[in-house]
N, C-alpha and C. Protein backbone atom coordinates (compact mmCIF):
# COMPACT_ATOMS: atom_id res chain seq x y z
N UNK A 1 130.58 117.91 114.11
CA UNK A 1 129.20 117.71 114.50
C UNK A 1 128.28 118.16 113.35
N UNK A 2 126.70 117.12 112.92
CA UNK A 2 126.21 117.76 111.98
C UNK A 2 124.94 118.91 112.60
N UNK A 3 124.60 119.78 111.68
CA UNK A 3 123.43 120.58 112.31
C UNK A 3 122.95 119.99 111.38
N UNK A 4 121.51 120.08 112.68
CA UNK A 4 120.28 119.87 112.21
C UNK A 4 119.05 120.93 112.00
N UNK A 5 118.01 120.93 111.35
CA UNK A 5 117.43 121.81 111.41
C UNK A 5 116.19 121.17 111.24
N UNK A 6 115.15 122.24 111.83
CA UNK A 6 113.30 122.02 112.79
C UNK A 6 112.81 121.62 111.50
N UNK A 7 112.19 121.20 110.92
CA UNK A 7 110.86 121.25 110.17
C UNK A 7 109.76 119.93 110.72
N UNK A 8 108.74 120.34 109.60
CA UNK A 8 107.49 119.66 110.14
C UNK A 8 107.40 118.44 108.97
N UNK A 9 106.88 117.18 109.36
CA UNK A 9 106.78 115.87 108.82
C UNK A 9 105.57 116.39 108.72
N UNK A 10 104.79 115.83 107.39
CA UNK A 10 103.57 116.10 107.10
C UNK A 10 103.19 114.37 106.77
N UNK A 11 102.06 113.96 107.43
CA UNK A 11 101.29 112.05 107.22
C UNK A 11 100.01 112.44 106.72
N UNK A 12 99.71 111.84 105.45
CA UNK A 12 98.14 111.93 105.34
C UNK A 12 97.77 111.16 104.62
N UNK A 13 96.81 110.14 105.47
CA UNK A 13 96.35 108.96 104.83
C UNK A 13 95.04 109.28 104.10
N UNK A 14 94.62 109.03 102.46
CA UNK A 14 93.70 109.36 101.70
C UNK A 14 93.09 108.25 101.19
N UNK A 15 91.94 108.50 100.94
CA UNK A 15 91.20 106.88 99.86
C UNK A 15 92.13 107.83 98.18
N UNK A 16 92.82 106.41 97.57
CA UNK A 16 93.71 106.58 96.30
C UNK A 16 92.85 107.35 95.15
N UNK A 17 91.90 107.59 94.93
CA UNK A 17 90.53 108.30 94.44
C UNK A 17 90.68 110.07 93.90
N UNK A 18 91.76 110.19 95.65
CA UNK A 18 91.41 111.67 96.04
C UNK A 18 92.86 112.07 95.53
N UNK A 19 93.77 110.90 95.23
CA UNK A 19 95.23 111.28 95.85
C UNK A 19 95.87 112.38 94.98
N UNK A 20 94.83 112.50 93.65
CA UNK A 20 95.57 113.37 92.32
C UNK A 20 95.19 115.01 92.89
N UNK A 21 93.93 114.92 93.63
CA UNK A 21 93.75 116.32 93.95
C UNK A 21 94.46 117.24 95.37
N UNK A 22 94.66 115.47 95.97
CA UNK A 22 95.64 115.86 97.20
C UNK A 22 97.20 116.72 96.88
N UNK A 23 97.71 116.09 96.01
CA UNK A 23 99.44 116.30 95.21
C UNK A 23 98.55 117.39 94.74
N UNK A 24 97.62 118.37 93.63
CA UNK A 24 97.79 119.32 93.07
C UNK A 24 97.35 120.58 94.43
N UNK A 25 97.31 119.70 95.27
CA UNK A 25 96.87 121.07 96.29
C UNK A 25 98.08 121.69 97.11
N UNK A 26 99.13 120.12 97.06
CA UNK A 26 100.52 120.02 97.12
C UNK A 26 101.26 120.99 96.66
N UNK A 27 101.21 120.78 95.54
CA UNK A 27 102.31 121.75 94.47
C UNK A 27 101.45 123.03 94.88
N UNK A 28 100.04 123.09 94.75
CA UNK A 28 100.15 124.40 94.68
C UNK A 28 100.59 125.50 96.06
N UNK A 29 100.67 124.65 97.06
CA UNK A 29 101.03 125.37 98.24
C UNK A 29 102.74 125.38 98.65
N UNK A 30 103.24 125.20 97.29
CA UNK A 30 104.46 124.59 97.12
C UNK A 30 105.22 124.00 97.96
N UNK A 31 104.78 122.71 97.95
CA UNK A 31 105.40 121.53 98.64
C UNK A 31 106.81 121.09 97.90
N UNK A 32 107.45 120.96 98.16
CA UNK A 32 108.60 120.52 96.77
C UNK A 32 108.82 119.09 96.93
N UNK A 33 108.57 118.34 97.54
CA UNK A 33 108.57 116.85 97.40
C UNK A 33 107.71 115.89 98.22
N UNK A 34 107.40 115.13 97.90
CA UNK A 34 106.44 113.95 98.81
C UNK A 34 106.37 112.71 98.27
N UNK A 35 106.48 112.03 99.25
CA UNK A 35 106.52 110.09 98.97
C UNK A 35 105.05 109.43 99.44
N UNK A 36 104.59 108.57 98.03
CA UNK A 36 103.38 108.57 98.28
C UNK A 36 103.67 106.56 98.61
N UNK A 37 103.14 106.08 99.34
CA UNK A 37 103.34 104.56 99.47
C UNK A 37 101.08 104.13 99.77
N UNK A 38 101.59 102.97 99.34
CA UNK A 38 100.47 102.06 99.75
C UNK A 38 100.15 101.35 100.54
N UNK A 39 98.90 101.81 101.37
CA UNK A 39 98.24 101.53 102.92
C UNK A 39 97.83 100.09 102.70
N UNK A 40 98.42 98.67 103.11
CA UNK A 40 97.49 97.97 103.02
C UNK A 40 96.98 97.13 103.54
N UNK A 41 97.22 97.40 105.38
CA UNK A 41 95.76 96.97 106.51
C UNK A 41 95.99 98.15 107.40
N UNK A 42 95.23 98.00 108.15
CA UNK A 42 95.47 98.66 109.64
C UNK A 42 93.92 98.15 110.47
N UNK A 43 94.13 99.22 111.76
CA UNK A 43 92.90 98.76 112.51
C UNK A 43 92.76 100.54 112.65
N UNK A 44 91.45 100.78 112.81
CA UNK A 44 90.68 101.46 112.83
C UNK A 44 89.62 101.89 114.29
N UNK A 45 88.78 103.15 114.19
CA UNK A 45 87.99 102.89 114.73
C UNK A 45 86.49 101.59 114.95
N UNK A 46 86.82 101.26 113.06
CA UNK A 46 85.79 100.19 112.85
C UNK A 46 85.98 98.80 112.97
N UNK A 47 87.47 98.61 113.06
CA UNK A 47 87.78 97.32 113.05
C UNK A 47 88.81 97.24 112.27
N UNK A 48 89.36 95.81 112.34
CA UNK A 48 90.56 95.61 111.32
C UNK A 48 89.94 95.55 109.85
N UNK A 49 90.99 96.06 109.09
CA UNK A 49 90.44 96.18 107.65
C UNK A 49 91.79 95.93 106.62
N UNK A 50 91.65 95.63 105.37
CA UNK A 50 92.54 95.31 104.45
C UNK A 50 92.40 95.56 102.97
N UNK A 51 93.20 96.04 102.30
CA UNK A 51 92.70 96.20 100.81
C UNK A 51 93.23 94.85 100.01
N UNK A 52 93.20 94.39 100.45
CA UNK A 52 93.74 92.64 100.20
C UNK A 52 92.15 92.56 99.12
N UNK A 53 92.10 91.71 97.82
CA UNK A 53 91.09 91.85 97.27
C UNK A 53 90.08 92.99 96.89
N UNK A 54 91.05 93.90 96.79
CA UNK A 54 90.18 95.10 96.49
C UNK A 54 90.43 95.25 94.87
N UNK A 55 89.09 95.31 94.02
CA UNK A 55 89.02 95.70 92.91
C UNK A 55 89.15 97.13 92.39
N UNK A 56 90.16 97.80 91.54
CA UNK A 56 90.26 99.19 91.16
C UNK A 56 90.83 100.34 92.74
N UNK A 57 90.51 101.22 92.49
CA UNK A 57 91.06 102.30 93.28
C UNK A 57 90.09 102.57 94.41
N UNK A 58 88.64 102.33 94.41
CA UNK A 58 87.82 102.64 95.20
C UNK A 58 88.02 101.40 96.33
N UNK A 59 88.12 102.41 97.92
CA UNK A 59 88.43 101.87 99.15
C UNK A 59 89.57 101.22 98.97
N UNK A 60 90.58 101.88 98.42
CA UNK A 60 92.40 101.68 98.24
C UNK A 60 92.60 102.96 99.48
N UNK A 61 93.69 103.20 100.21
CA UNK A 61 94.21 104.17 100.67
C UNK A 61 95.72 104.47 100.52
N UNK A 62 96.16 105.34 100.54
CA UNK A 62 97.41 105.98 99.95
C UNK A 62 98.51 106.71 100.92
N UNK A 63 99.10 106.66 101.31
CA UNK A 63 100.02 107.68 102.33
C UNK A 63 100.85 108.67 101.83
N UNK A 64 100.60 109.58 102.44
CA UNK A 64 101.25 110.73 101.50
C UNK A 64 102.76 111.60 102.13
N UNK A 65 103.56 111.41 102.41
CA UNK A 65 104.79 111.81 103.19
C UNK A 65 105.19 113.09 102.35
N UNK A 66 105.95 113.99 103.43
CA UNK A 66 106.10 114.79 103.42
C UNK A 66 107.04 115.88 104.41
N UNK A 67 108.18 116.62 103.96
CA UNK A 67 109.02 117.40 104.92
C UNK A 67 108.46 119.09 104.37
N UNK A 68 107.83 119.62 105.54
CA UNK A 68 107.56 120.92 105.07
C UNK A 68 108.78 121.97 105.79
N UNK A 69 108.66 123.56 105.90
CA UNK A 69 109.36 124.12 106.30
C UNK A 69 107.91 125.02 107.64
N UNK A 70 108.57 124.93 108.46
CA UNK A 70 107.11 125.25 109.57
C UNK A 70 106.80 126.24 109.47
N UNK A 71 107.44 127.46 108.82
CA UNK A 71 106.81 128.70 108.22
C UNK A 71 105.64 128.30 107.28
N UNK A 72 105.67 126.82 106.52
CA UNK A 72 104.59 126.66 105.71
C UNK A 72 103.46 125.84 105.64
N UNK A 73 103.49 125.41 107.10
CA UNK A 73 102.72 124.37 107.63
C UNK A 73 101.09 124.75 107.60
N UNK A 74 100.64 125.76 108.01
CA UNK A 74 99.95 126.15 108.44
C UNK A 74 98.55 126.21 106.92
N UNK A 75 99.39 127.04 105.85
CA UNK A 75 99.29 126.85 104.93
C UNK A 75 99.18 125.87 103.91
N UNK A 76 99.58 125.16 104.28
CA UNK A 76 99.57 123.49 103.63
C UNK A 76 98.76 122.61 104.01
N UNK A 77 98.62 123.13 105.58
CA UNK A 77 97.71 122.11 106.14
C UNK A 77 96.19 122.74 105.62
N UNK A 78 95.68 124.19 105.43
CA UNK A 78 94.53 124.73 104.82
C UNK A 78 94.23 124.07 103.50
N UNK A 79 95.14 124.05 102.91
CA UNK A 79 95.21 123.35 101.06
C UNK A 79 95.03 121.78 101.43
N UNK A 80 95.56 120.94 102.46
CA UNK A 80 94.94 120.10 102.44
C UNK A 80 93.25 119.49 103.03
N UNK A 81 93.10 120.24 103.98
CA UNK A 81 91.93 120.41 103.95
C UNK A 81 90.79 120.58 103.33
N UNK A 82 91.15 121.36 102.15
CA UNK A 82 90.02 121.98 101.54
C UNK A 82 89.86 120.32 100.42
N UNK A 83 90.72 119.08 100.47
CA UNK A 83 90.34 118.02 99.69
C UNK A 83 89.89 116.75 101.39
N UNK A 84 90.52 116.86 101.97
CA UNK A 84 90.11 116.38 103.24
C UNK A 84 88.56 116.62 103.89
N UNK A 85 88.23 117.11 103.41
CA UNK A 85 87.18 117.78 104.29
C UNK A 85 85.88 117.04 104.11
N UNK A 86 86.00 116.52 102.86
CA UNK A 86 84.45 115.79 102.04
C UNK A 86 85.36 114.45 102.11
N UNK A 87 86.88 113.96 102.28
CA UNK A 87 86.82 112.34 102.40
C UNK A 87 87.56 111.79 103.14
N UNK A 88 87.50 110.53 103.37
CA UNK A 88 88.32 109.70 104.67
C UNK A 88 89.77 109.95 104.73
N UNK A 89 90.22 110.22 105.58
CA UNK A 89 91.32 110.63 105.61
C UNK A 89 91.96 110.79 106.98
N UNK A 90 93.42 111.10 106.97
CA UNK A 90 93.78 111.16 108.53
C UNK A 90 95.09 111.86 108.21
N UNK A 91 95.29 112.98 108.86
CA UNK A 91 96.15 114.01 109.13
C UNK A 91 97.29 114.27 110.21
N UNK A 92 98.63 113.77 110.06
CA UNK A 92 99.54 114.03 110.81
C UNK A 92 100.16 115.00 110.99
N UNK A 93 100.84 116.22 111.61
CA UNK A 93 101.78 116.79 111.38
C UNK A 93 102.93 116.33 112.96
N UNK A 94 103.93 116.84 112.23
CA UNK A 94 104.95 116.12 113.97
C UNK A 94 106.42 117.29 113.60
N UNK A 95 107.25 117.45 114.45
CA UNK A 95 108.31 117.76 114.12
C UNK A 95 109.42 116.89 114.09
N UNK A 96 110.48 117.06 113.17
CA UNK A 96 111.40 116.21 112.52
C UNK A 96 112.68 117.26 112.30
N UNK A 97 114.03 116.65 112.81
CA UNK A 97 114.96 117.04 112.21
C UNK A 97 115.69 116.39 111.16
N UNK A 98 116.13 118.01 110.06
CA UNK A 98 116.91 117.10 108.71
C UNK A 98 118.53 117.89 108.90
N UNK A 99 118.90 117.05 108.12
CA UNK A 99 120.80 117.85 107.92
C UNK A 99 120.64 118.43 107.07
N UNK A 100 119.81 118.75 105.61
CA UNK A 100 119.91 119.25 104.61
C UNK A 100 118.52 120.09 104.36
N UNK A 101 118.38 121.14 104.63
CA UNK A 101 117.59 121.95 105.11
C UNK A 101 117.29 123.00 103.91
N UNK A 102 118.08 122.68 102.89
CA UNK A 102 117.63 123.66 101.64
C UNK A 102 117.23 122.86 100.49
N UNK A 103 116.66 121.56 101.13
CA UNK A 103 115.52 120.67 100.20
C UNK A 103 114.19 120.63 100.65
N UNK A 104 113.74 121.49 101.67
CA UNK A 104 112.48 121.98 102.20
C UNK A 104 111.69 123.48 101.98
């Protein structure tokens, strides 16, 4: 049988703008890894929307993945905030089990 072990999935959708200060707030709350992919529709509170024809980085959005250790959640989630706070963005946390628990 494999064990599994608790940690926390970290989701945070950013305009691509922010995403360099998002990752250094990352590292510094030492995150040790994250997968960043590209948002490109969804629906919203405002309506459906798309970066389909979008020129440069401005109103691009970014997803930022992430396995924390839940001792460090709390903490991570403060460091992301403090770049969250002034821009669009959307904040997941959830719990997730991994088999390999000393890559968190």
């Amino acid at each position: 049988m494999v064990v599994t072990h608790l940690k926390k999935r970290l989701e945070i959708i950013v305009e691509a703008p922010a995403l360099h200060r998002l990752t250094d707030r990352l590292n510094q709350a030492g995150v040790t890894g994250y997968t960043i992919v590209p948002v490109l529709a969804g629906r919203g509170s405002e309506g459906t929307w798309s970066a389909e024809g979008l020129a440069g980085d401005a109103g691009r959005l970014v997803m930022v993945i992430s396995i924390v250790d839940a001792a460090k959640a709390d903490a991570v989630l403060e460091r992301v905030y403090s770049v969250l706070a002034r821009q669009i963005g959307i904040v997941t946390l959830s719990d997730v089990q991994v088999i390999r628990a000393d890559h968190f």
